[in-house]
N, C-alpha and C. Protein backbone atom coordinates (compact mmCIF):
# COMPACT_ATOMS: atom_id res chain seq x y z
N UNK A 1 0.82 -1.19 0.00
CA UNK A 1 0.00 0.00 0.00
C UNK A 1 0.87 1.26 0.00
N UNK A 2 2.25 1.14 0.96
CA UNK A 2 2.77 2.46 0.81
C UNK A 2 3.98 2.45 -0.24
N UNK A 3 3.94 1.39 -1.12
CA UNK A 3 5.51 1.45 -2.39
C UNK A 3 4.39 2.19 -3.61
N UNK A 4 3.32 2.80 -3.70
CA UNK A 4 2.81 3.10 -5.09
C UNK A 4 4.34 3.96 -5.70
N UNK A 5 4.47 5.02 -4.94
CA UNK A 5 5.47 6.11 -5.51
C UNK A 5 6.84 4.95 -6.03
N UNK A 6 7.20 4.18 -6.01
CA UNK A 6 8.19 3.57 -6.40
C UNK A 6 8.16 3.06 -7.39
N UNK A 7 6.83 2.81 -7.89
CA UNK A 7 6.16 2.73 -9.65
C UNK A 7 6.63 3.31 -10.76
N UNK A 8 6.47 4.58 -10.15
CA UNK A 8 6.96 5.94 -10.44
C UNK A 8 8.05 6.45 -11.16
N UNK A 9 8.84 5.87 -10.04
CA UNK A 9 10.17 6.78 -10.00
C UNK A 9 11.30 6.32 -10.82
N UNK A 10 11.51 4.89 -10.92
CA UNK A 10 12.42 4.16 -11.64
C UNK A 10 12.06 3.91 -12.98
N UNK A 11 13.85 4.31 -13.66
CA UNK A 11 13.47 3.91 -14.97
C UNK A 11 13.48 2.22 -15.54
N UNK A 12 13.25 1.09 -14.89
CA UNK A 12 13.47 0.18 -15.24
C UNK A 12 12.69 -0.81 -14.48
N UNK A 13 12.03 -2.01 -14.73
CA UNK A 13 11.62 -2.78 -13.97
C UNK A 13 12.53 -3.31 -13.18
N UNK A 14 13.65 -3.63 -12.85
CA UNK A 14 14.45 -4.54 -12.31
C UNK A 14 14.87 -3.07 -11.26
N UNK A 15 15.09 -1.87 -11.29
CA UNK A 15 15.60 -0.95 -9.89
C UNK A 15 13.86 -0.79 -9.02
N UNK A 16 12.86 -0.98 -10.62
CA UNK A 16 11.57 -0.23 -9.26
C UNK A 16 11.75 -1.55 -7.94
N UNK A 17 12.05 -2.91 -8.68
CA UNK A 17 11.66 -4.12 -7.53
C UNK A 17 12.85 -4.09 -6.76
N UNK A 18 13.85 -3.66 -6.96
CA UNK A 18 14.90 -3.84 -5.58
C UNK A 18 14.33 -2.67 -4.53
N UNK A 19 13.80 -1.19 -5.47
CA UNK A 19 13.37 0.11 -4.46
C UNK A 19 12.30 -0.56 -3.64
N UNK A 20 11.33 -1.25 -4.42
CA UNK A 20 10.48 -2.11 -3.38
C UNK A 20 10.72 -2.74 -2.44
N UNK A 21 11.84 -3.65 -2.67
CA UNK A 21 11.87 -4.70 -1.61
C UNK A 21 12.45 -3.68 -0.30
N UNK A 22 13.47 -2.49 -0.94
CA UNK A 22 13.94 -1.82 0.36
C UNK A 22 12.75 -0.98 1.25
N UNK A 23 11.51 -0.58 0.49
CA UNK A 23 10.51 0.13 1.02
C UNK A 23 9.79 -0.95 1.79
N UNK A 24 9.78 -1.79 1.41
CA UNK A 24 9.14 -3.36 2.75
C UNK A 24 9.63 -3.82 3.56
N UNK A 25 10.97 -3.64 3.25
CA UNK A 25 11.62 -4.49 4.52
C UNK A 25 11.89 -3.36 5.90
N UNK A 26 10.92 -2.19 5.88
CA UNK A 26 11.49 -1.45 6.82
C UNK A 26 10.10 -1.88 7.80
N UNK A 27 8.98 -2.50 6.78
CA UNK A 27 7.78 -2.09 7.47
C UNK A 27 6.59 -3.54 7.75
N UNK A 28 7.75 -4.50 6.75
CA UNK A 28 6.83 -6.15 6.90
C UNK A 28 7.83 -7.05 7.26
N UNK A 29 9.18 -6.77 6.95
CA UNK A 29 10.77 -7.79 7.42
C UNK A 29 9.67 -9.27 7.18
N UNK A 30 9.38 -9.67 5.97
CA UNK A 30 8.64 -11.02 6.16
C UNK A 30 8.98 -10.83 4.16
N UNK A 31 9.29 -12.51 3.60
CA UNK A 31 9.02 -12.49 2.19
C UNK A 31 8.14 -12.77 1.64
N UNK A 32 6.82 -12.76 2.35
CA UNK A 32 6.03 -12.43 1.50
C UNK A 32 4.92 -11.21 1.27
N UNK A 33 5.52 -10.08 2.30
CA UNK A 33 4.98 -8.51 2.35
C UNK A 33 6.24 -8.20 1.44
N UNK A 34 7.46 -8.65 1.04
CA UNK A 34 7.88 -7.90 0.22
C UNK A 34 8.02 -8.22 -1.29
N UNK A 35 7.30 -9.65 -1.44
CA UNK A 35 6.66 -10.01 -2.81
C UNK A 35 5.44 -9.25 -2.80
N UNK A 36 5.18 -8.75 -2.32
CA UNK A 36 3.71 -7.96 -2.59
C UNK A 36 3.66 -6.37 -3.12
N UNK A 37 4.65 -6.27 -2.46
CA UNK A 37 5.45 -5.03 -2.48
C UNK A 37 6.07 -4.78 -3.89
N UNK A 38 7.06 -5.86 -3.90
CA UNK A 38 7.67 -5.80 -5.60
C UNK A 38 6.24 -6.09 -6.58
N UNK A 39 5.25 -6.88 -5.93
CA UNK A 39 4.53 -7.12 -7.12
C UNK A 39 3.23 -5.63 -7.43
N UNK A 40 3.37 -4.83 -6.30
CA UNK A 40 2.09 -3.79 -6.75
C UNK A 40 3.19 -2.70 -7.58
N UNK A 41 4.48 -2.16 -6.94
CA UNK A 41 5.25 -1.59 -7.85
C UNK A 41 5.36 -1.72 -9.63
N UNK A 42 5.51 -3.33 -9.54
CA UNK A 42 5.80 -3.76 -10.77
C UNK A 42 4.51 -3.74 -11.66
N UNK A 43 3.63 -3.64 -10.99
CA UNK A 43 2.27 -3.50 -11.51
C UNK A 43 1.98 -2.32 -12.41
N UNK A 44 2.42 -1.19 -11.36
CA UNK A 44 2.90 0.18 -11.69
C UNK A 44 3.34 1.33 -12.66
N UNK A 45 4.37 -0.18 -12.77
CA UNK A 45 5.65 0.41 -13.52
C UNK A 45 5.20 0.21 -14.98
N UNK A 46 5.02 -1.39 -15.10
CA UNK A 46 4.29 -1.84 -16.39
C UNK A 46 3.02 -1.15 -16.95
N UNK A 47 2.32 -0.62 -16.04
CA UNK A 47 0.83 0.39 -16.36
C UNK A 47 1.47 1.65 -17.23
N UNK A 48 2.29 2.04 -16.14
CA UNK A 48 2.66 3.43 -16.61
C UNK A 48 3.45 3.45 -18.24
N UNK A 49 3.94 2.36 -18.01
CA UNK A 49 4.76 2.32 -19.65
C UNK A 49 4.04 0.96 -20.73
N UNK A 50 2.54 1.25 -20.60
CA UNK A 50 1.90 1.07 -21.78
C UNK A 50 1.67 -0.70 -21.65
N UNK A 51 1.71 -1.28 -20.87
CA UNK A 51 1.68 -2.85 -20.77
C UNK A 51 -0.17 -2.93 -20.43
N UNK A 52 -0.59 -4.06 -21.51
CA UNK A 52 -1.99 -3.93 -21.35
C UNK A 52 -2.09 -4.82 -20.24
N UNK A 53 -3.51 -5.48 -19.42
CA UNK A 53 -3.94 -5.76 -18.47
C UNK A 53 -3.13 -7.53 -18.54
N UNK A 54 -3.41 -7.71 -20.20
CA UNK A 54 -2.86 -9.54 -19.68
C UNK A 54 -1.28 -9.05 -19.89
N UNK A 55 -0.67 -8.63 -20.59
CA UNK A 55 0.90 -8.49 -19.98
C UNK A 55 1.37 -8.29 -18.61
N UNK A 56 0.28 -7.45 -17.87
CA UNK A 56 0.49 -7.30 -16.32
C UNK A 56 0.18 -8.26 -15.65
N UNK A 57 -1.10 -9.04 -15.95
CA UNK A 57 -1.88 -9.92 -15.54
C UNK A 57 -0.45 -11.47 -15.13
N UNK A 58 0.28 -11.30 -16.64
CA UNK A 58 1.27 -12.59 -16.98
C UNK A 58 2.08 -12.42 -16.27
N UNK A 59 2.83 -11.38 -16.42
CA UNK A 59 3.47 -10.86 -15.40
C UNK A 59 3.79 -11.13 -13.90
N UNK A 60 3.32 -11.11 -13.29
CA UNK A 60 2.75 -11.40 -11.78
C UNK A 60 2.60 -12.58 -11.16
N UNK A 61 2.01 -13.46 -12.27
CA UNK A 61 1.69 -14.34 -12.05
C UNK A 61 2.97 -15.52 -12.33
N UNK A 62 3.59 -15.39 -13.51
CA UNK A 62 4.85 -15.69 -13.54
C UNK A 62 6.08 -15.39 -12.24
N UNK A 63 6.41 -14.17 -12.35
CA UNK A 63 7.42 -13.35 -11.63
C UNK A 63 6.85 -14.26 -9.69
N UNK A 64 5.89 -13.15 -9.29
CA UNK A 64 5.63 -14.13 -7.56
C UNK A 64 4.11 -14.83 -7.86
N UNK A 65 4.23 -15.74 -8.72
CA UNK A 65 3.09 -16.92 -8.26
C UNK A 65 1.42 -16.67 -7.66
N UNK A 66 1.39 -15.12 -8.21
CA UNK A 66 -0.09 -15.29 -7.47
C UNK A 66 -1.13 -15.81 -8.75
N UNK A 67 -2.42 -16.16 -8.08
CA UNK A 67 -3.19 -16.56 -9.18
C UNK A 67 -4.31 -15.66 -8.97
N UNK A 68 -3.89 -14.85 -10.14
CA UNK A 68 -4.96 -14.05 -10.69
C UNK A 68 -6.29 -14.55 -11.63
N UNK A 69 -6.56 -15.35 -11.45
CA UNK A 69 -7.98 -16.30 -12.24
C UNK A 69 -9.18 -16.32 -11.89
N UNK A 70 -8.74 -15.91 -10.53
CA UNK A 70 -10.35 -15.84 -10.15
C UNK A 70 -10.29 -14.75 -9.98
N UNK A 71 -12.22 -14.48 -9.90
CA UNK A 71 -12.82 -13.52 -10.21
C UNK A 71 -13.09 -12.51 -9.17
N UNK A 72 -13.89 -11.02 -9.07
CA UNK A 72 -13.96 -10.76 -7.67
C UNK A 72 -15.38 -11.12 -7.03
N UNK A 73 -16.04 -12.27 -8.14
CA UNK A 73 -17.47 -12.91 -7.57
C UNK A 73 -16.87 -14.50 -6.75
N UNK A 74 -15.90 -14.34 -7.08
CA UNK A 74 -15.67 -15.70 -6.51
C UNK A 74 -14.74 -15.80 -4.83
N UNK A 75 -14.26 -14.58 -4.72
CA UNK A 75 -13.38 -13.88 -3.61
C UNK A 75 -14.51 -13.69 -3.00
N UNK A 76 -15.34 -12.80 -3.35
CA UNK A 76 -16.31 -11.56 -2.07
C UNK A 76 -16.67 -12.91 -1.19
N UNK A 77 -17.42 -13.74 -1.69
CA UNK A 77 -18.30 -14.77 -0.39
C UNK A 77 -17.50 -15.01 0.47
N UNK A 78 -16.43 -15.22 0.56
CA UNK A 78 -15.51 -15.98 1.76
C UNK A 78 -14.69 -15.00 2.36
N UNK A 79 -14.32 -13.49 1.55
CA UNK A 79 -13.02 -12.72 1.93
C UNK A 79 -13.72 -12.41 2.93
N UNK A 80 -12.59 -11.86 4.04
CA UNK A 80 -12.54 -11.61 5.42
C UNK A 80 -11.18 -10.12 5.47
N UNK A 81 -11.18 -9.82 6.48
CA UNK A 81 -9.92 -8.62 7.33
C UNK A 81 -8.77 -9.80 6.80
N UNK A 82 -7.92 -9.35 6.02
CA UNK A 82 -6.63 -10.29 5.93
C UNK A 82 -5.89 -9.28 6.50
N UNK A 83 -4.79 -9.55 7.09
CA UNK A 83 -3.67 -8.60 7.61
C UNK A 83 -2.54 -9.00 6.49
N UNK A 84 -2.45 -10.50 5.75
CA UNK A 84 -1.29 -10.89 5.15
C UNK A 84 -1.07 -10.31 3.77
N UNK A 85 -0.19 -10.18 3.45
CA UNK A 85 0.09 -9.96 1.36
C UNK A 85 -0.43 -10.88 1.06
N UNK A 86 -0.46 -12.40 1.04
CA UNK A 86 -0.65 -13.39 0.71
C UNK A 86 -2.16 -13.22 0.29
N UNK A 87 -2.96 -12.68 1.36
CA UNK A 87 -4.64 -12.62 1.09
C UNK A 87 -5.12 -11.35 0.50
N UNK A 88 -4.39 -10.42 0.34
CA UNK A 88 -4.60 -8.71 0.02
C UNK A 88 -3.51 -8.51 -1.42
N UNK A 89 -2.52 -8.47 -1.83
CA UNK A 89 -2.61 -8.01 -2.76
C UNK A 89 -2.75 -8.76 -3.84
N UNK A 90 -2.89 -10.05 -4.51
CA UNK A 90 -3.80 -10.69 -5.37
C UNK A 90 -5.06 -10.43 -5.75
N UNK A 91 -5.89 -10.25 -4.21
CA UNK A 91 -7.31 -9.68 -4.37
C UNK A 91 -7.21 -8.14 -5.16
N UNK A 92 -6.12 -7.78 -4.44
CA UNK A 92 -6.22 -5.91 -5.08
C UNK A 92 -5.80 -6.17 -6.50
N UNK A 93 -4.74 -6.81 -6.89
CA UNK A 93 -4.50 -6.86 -8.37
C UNK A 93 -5.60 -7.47 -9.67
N UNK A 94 -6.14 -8.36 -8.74
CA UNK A 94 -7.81 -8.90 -9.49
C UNK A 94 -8.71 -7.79 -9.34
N UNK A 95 -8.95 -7.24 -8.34
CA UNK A 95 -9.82 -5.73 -8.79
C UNK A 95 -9.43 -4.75 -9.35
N UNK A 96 -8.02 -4.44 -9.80
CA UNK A 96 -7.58 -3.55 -10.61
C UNK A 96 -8.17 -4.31 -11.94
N UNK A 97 -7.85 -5.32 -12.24
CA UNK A 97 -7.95 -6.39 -13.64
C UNK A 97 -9.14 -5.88 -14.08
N UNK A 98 -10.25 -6.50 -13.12
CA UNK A 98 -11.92 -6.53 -13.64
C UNK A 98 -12.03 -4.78 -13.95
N UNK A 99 -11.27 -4.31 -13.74
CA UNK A 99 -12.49 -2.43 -13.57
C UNK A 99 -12.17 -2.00 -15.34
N UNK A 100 -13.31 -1.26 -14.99
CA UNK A 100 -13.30 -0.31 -16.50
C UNK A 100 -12.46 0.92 -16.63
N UNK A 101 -12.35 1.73 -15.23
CA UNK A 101 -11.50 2.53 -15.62
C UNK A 101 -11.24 2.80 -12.96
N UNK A 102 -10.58 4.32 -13.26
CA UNK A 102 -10.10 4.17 -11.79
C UNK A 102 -10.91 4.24 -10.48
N UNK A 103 -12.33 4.73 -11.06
CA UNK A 103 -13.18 4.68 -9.88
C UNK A 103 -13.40 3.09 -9.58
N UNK A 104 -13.62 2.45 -10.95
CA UNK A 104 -14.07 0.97 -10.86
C UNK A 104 -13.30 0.16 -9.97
N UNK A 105 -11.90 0.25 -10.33
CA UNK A 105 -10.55 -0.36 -9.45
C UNK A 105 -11.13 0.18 -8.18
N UNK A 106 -11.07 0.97 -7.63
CA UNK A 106 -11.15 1.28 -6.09
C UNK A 106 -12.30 0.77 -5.52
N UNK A 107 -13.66 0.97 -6.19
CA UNK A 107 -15.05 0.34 -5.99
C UNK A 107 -14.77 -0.97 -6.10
N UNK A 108 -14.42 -1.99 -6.81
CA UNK A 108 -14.23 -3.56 -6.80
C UNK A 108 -13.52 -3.68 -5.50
N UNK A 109 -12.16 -2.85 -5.48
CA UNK A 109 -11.56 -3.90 -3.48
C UNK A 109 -12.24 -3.44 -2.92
N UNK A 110 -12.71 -2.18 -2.87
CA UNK A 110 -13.50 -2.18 -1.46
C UNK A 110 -15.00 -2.81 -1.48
N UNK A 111 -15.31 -3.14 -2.14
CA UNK A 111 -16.78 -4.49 -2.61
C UNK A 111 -15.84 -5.71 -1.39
N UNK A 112 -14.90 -6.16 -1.55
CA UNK A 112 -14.38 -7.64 -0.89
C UNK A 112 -14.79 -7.03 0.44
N UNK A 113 -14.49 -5.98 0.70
CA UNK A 113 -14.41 -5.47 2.82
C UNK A 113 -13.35 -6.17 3.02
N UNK A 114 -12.92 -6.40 4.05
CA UNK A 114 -12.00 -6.94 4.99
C UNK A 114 -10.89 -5.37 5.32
N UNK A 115 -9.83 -5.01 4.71
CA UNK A 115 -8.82 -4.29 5.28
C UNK A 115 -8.94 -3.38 3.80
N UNK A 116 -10.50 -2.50 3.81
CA UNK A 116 -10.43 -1.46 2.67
C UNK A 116 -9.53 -0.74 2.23
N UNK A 117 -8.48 -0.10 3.37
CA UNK A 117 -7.41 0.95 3.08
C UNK A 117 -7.29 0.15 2.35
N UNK A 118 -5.95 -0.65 2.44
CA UNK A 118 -5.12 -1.59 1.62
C UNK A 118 -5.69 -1.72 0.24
N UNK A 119 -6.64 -2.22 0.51
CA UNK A 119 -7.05 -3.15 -0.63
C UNK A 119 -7.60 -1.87 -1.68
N UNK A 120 -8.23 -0.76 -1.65
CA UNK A 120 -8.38 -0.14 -1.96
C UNK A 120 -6.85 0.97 -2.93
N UNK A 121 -5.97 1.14 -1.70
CA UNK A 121 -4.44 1.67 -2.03
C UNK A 121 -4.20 1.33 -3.36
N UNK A 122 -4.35 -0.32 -3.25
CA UNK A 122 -3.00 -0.74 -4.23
C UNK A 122 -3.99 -0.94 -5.68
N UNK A 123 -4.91 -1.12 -6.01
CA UNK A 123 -5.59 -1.07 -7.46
C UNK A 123 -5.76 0.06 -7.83
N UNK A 124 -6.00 0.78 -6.59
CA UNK A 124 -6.18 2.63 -7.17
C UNK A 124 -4.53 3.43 -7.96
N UNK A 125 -3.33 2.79 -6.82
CA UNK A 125 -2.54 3.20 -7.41
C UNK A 125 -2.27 2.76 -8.81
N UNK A 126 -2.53 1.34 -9.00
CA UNK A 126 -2.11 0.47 -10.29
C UNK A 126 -3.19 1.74 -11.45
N UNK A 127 -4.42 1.46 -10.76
CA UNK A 127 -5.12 2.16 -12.03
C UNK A 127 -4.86 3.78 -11.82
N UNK A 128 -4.47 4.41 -11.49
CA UNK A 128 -3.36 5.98 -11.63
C UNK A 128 -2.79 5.79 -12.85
N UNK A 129 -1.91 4.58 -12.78
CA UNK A 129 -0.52 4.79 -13.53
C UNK A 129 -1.50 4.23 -15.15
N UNK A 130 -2.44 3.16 -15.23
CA UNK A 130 -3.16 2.56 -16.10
C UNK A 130 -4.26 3.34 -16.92
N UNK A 131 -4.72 3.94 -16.29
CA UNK A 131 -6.13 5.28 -16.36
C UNK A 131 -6.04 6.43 -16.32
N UNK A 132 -4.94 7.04 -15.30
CA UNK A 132 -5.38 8.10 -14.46
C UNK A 132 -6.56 8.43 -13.80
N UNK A 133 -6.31 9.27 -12.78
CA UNK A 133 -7.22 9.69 -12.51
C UNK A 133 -8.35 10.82 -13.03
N UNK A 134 -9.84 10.63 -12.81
CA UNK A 134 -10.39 11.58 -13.40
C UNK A 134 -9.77 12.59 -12.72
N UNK A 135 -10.24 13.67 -13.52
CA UNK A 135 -9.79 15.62 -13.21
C UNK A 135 -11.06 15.48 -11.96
N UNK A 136 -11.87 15.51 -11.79
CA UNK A 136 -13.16 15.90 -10.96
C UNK A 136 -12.29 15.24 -9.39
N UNK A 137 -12.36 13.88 -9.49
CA UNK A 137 -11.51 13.43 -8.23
C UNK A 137 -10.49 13.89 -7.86
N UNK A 138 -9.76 13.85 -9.06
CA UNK A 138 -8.42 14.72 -8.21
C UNK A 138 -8.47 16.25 -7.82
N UNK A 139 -9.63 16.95 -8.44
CA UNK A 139 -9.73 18.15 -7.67
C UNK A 139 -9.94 18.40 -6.76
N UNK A 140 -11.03 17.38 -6.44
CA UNK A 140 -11.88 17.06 -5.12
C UNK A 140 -10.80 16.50 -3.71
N UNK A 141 -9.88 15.94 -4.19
CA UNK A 141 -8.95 15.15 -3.41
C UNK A 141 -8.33 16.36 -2.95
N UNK A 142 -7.58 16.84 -3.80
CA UNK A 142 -7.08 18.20 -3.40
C UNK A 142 -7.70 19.32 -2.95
N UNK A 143 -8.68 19.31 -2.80
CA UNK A 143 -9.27 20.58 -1.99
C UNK A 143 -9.57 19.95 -0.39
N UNK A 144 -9.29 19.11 -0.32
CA UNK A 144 -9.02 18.03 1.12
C UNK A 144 -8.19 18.04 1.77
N UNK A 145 -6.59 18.56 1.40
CA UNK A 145 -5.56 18.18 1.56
C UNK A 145 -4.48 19.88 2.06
N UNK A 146 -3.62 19.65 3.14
CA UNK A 146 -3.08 21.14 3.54
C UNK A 146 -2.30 21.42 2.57
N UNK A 147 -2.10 23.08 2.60
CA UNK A 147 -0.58 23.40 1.18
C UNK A 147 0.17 22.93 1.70
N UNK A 148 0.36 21.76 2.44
CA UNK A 148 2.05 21.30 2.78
C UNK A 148 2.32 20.13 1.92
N UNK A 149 0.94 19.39 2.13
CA UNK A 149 0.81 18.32 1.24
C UNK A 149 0.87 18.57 -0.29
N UNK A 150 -0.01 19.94 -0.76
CA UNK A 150 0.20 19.88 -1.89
C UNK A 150 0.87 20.37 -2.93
N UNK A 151 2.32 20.78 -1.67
CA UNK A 151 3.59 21.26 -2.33
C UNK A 151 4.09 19.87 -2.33
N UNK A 152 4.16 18.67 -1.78
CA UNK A 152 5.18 17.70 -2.05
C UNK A 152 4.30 16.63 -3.37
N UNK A 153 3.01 16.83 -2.95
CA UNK A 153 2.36 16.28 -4.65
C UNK A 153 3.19 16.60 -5.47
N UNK A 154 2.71 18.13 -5.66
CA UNK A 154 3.74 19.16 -7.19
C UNK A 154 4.75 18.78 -6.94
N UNK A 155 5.84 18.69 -6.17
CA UNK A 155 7.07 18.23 -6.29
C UNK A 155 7.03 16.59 -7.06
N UNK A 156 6.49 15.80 -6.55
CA UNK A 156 6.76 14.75 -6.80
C UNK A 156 6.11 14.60 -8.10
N UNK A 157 5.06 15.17 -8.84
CA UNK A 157 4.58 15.30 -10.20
C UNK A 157 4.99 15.84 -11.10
N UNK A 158 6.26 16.98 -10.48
CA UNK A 158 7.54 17.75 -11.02
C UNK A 158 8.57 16.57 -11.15
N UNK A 159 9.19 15.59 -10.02
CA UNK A 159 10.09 14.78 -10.86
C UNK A 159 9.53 13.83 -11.77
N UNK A 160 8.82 13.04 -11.46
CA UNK A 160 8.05 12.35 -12.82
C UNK A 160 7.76 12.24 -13.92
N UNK A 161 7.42 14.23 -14.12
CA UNK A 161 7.53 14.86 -15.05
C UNK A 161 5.96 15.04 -15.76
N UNK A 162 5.25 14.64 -14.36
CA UNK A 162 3.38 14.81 -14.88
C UNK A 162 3.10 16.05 -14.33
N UNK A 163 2.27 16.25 -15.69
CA UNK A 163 1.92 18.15 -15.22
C UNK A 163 0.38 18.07 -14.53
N UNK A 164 -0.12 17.92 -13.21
CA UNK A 164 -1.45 18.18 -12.99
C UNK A 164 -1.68 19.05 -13.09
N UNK A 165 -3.31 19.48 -13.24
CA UNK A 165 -4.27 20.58 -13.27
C UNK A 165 -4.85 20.52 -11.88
N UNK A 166 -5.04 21.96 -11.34
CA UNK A 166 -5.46 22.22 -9.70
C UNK A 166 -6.81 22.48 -9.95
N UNK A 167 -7.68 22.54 -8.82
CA UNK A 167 -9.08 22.76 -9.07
C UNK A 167 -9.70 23.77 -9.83
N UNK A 168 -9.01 25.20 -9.47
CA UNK A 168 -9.70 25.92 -10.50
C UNK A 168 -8.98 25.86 -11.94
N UNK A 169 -7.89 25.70 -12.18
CA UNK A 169 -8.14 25.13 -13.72
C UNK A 169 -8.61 24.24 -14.08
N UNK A 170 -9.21 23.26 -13.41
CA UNK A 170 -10.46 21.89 -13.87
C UNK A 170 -11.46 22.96 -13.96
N UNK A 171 -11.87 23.82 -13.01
CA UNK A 171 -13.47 24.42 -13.07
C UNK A 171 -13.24 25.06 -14.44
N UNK A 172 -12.05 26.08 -14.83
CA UNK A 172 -12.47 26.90 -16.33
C UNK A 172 -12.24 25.76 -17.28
N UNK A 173 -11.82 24.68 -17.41
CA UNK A 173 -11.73 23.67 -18.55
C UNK A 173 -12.67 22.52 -18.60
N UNK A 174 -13.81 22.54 -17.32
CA UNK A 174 -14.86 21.83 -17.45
C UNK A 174 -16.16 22.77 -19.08
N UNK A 175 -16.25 21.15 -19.45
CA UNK A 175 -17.49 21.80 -20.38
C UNK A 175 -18.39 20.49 -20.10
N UNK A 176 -19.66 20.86 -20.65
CA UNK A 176 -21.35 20.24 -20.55
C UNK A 176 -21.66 19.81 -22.14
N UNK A 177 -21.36 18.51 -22.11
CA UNK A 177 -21.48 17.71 -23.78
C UNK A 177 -22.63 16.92 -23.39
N UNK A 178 -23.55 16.88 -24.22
CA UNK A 178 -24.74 16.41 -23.98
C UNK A 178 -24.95 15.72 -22.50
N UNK A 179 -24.76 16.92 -21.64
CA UNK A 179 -25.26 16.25 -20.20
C UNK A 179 -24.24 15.64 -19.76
N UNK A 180 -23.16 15.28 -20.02
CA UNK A 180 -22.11 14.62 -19.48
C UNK A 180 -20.54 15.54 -19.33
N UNK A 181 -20.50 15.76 -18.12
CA UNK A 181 -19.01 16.52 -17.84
C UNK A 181 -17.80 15.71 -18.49
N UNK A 182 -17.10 16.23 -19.30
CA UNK A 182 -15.95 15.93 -19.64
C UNK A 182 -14.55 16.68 -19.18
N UNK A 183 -13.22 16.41 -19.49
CA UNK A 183 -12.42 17.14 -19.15
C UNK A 183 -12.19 17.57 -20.96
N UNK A 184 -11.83 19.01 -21.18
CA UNK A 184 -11.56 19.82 -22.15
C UNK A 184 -9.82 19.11 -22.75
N UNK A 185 -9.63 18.22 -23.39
CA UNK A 185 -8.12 17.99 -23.22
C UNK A 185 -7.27 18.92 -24.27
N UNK A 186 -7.74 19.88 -24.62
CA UNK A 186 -7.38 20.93 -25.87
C UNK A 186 -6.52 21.54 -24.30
N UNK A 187 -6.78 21.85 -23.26
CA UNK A 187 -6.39 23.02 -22.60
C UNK A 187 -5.27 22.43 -21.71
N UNK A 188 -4.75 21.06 -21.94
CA UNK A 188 -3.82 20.13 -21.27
C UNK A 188 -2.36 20.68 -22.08
């Protein structure tokens, strides 16, 4: 839940999973919170640089062995509060899979219940790097958040090299297309 930014940052699959394993081992010292770890990064990384859902899907499943096959109708009846990687990020990477776009990812883990943060964290981040986020949410997010926080956003969207839009430039670049809010992408 807390390696999304390590998705990010590296130019290569093979440095984001060592930055991972060092961002886990401060906070799970166990191997299989830090296969979970390398595996939501790597999730990430592959989103962000154009890998469709079954390359990620293969991915994962190859690399740490989870089985992504089942569905999230076949999880919800039995899932429970997992505290482990083992039970949480498979589930989160199967609800990133099934969604249509990033609200969907976040709405599918938190459909399972058990440990929402989490499960919620890690498909939302996957679908960031896969989707983005809508403009409306992220305005909304940010008008939530202190200017302390949302000087180290801009910083960190400054090294990355992603240019966000703040709320009131979403409000003058919102337009009304037959009843449906869009974002204006002429003004990006």
């Amino acid at each position: 839940m807390r390696v999304s930014a390590v998705g990010w940052l590296y130019p290569t699959l093979e440095r984001t999973r060592e930055v991972a394993a060092y961002t886990a081992e401060v906070t799970h010292n166990h191997p299989e919170g830090i296969k979970g770890a390398e595996a939501t990064a790597s999730c990430i990384f592959l989103a962000r640089n154009g890998a469709d859902k079954e390359k990620i899907k293969a991915y994962v499943t190859e690399e740490f062995g989870y089985d992504l096959d089942r569905t999230l109708d076949e999880i919800r009846p039995t899932y429970h509060h997992v505290e482990s990687c083992q039970q949480t990020v498979s589930e989160a990477i199967i609800a990133f899979l099934e969604s249509e776009d990033y609200e969907d990812a976040v709405r599918n883990a938190v459909s399972l219940g058990g440990d929402t943060d989490t499960l919620g964290a890690i498909p939302g981040s996957i679908a960031e790097a896969y989707y983005d986020i809508p403009a409306v949410l992220r305005a909304e997010c940010r008008s939530r958040v202190s200017e302390d926080i949302l000087g180290v956003m801009q910083m960190f969207d400054e090294v990355i090299g992603r240019r966000r839009v703040d709320s009131e430039e979403y409000e003058e670049n919102l337009k009304t297309d037959g009843g449906e809010t869009e974002w204006n992408e002429q003004s990006e």
